[in-house]
N, C-alpha and C. Protein backbone atom coordinates (compact mmCIF):
# COMPACT_ATOMS: atom_id res chain seq x y z
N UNK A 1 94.66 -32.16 61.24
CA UNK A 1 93.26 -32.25 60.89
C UNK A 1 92.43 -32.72 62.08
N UNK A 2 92.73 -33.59 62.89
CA UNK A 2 92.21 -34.04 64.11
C UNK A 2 92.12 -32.71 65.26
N UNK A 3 93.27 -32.31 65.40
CA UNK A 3 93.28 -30.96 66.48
C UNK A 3 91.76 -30.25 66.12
N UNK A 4 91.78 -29.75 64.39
CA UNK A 4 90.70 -28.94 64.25
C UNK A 4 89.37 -29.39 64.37
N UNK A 5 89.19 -30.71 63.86
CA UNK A 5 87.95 -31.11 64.25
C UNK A 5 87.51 -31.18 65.89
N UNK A 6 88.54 -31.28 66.70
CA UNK A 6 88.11 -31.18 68.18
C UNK A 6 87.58 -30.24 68.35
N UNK A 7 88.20 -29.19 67.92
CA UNK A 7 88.13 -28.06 68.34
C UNK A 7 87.13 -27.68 67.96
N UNK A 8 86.73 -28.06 66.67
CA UNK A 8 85.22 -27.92 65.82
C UNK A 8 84.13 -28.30 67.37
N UNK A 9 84.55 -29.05 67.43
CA UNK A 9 83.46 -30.27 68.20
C UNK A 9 83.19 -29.29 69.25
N UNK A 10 84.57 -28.69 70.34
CA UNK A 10 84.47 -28.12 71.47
C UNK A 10 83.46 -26.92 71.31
N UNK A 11 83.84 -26.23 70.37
CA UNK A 11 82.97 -24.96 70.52
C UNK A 11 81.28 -25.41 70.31
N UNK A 12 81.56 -26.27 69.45
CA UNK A 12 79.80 -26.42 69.46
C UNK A 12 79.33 -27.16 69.99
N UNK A 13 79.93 -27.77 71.26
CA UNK A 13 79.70 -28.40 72.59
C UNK A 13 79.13 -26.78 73.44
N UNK A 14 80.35 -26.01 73.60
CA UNK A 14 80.56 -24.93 74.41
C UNK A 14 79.18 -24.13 73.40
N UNK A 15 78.44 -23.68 72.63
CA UNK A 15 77.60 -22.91 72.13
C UNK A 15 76.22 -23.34 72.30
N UNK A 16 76.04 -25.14 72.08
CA UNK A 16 75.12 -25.76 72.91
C UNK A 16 74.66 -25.76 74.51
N UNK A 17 75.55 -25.34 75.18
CA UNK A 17 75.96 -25.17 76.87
C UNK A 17 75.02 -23.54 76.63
N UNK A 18 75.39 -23.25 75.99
CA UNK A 18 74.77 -21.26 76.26
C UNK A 18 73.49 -21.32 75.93
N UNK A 19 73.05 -21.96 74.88
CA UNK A 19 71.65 -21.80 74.53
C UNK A 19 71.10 -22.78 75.84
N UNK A 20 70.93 -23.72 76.39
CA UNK A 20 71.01 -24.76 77.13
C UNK A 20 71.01 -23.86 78.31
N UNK A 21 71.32 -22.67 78.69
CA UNK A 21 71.49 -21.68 79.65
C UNK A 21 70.48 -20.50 79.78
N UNK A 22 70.00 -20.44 78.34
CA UNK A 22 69.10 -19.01 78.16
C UNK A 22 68.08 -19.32 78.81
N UNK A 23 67.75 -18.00 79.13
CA UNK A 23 66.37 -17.90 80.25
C UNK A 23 65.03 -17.95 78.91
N UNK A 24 64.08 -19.08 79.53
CA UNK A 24 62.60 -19.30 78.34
C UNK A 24 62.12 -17.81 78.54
N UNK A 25 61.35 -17.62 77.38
CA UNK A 25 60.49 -16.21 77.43
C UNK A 25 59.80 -16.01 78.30
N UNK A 26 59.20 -17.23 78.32
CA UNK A 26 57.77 -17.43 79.80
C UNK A 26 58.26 -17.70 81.42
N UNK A 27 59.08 -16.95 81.54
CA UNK A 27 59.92 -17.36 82.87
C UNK A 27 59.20 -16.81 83.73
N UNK A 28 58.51 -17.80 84.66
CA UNK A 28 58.45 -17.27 85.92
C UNK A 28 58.84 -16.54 86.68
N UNK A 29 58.75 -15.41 87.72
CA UNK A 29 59.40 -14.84 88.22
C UNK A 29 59.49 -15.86 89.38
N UNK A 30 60.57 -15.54 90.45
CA UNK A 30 60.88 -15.94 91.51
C UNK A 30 60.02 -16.17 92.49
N UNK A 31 59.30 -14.64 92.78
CA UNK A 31 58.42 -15.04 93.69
C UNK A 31 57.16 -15.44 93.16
N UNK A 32 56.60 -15.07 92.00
CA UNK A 32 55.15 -16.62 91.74
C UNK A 32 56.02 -18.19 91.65
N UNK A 33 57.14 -17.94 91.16
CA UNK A 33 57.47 -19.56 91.32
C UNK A 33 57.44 -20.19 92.67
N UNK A 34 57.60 -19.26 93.33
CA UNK A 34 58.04 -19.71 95.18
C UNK A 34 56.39 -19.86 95.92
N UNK A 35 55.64 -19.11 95.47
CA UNK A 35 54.21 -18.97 95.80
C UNK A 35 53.57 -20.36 95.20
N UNK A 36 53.92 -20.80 93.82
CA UNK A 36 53.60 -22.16 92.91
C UNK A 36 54.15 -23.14 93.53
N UNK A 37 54.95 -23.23 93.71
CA UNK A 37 56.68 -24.21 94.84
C UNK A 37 55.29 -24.58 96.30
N UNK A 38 55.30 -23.72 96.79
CA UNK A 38 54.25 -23.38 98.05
C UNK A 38 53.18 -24.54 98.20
N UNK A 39 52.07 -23.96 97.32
CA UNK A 39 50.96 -24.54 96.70
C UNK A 39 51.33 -25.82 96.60
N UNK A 40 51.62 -26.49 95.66
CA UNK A 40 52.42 -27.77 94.96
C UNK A 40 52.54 -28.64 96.16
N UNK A 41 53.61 -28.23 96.94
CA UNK A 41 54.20 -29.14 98.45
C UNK A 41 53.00 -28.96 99.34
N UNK A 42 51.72 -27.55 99.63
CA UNK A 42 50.78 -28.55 100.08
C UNK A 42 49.89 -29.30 99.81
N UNK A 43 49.62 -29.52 98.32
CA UNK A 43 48.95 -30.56 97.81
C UNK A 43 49.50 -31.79 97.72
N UNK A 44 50.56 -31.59 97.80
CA UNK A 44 51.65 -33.12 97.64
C UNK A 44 51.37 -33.75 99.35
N UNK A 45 51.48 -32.92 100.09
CA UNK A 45 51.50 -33.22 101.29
C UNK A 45 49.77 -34.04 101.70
N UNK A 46 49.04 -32.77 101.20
CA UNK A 46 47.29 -33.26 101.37
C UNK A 46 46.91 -34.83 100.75
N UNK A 47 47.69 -35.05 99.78
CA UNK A 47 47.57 -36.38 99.09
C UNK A 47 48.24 -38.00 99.97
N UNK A 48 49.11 -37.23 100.02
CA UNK A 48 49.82 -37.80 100.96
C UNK A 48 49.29 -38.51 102.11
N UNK A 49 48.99 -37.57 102.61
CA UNK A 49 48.20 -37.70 104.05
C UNK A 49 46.89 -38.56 103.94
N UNK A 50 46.39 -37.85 103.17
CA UNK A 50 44.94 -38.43 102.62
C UNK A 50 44.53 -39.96 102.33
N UNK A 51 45.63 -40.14 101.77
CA UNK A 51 45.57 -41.22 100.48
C UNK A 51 46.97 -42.25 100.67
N UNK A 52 48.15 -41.61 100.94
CA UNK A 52 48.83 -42.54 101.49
C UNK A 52 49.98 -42.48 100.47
N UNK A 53 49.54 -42.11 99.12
CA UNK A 53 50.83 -42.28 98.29
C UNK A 53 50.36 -41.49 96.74
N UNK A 54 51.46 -40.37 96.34
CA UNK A 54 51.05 -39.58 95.22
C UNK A 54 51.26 -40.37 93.95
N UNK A 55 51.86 -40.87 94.18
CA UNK A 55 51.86 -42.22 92.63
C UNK A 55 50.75 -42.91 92.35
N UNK A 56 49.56 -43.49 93.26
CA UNK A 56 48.56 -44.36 93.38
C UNK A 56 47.45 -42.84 92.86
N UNK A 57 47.66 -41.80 93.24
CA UNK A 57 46.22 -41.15 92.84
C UNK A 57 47.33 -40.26 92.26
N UNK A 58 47.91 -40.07 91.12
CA UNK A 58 48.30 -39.65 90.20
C UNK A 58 47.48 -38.35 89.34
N UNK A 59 46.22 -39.56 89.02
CA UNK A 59 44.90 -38.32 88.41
C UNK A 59 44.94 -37.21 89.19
N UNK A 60 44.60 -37.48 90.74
CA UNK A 60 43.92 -36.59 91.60
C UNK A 60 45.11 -35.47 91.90
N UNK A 61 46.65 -35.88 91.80
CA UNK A 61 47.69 -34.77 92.05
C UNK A 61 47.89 -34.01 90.72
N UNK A 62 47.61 -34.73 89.45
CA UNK A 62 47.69 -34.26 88.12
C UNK A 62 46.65 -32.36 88.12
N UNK A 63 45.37 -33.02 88.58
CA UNK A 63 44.13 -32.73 88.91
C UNK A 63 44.49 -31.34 89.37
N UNK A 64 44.98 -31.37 90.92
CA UNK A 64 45.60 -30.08 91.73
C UNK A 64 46.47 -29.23 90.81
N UNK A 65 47.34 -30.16 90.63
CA UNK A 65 48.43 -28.91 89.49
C UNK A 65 47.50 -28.35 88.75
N UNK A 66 46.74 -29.17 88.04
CA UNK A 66 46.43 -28.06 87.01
C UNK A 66 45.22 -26.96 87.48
N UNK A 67 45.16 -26.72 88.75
CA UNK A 67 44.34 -26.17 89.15
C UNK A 67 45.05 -24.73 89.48
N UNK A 68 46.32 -25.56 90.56
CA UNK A 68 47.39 -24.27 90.57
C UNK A 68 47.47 -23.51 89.61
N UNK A 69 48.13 -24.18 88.68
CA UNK A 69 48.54 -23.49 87.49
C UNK A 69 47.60 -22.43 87.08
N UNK A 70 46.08 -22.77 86.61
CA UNK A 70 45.51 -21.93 86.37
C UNK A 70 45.23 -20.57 87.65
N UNK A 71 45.59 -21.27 89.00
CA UNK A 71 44.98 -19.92 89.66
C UNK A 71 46.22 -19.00 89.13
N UNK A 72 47.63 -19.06 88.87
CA UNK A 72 48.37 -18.47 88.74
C UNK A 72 48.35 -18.43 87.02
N UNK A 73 47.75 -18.30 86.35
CA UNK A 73 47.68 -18.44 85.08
C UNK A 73 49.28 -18.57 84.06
N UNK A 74 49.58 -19.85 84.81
CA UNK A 74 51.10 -20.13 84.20
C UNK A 74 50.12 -21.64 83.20
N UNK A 75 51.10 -21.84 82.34
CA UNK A 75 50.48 -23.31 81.67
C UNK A 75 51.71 -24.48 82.39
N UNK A 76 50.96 -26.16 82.64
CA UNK A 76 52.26 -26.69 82.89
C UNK A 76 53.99 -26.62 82.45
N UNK A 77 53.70 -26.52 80.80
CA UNK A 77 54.71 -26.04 80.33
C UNK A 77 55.54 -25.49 80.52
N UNK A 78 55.00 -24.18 80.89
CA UNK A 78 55.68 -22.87 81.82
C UNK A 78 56.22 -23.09 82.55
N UNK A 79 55.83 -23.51 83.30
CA UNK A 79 55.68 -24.06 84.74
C UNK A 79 57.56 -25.03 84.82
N UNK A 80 57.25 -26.20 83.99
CA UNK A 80 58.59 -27.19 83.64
C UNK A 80 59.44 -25.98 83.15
N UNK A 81 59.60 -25.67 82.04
CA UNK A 81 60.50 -24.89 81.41
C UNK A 81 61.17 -24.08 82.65
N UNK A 82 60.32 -23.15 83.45
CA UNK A 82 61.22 -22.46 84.15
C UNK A 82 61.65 -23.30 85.69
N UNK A 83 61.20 -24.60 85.73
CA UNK A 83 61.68 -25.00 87.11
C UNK A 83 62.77 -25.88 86.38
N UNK A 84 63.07 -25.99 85.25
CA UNK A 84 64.56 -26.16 84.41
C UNK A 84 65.26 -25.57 84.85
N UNK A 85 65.07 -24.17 84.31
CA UNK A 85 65.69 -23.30 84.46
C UNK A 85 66.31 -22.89 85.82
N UNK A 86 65.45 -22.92 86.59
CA UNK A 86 65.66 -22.25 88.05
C UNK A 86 66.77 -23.99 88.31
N UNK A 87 66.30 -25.23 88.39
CA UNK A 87 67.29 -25.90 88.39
C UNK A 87 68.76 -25.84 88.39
N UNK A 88 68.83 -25.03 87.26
CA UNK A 88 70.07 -24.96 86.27
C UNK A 88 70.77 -24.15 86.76
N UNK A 89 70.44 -23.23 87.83
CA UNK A 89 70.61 -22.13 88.11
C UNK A 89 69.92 -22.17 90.39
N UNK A 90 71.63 -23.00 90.49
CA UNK A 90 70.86 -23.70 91.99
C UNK A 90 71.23 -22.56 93.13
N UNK A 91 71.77 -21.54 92.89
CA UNK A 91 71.80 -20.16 93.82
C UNK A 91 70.18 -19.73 93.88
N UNK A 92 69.61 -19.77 92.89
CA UNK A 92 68.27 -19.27 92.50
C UNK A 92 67.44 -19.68 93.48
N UNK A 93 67.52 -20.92 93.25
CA UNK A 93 66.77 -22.02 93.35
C UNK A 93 66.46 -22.72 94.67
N UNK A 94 67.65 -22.45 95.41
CA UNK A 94 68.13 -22.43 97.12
C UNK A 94 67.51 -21.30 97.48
N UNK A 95 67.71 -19.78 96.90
CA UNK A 95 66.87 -18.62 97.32
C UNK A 95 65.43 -18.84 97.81
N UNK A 96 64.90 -19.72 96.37
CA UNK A 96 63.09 -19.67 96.37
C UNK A 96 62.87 -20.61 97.22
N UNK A 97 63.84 -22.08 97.79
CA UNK A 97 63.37 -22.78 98.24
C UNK A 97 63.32 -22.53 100.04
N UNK A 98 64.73 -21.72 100.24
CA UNK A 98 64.45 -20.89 101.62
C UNK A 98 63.26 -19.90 101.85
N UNK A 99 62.31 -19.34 101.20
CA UNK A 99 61.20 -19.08 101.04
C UNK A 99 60.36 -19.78 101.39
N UNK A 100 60.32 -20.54 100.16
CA UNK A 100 58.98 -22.11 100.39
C UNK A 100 59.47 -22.86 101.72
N UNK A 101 60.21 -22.75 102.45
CA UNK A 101 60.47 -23.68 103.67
C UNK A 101 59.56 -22.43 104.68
N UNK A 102 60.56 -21.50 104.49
CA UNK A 102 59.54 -20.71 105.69
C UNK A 102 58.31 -20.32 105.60
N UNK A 103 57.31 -20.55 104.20
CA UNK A 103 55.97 -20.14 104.03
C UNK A 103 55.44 -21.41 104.67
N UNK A 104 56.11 -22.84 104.48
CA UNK A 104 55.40 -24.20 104.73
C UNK A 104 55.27 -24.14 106.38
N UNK A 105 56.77 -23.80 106.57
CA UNK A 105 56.53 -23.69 108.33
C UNK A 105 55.38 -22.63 108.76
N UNK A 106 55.46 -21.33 108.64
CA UNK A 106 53.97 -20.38 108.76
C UNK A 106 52.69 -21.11 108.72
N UNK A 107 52.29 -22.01 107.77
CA UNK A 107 51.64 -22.78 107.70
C UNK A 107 51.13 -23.88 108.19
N UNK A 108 52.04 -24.49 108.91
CA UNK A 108 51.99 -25.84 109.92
C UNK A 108 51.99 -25.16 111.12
N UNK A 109 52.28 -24.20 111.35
CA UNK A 109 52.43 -23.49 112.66
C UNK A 109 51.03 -23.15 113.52
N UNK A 110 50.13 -22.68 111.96
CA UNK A 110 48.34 -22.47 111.79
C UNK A 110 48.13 -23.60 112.22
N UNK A 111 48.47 -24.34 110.97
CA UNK A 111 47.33 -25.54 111.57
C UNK A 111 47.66 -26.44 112.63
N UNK A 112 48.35 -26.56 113.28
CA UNK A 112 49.11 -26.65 114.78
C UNK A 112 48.48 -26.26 115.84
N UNK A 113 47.97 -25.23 115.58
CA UNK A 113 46.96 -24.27 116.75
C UNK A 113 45.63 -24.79 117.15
């Protein structure tokens, strides 16, 4: 009786793991996520710089996101759900972020000049 209840247990451990895996409906694609990824790190950075620390002006980084978001008409939601996802999924996720490294460098390179 013990064996079966494990076993009970395992699979619906193992069936929780799959749903826990499915891609959200509202999934970002790769490259607006990497373009959003982009955006994000230079406002994080602008705050930064600015202000000294993104925790202390919280409002004002809150503020930016949701600005992003709308230029890309994702909702925060969206937004979390699929950077779960892409998380969860760190081949992905290494892809978009070798992207966002070389768009940030393009970028510092400008304003460098």
């Amino acid at each position: 009786m013990k064996h079966l209840l494990f076993i009970i247990i395992l699979f619906a451990l193992c069936g929780c793991n799959h749903l826990k895996d499915a891609k959200p409906a509202d999934l970002i694609s790769q490259e607006q996520m990497t373009e959003i990824l982009v955006d994000i790190h230079v406002a994080d950075a602008i705050i930064d710089q600015k202000y000294g620390s993104q925790i202390a002006n919280a409002s004002l980084n809150n503020a930016l996101y949701t600005r992003i978001f709308q230029n890309y008409h994702v909702t925060m939601s969206q937004y979390k759900s699929s950077y779960e996802y892409y998380e969860r999924h760190p081949v992905l996720m290494d892809k978009m972020y070798v992207q966002v490294i070389t768009e940030l460098s393009k970028k510092e390179a400008v304003m460098s000049k």
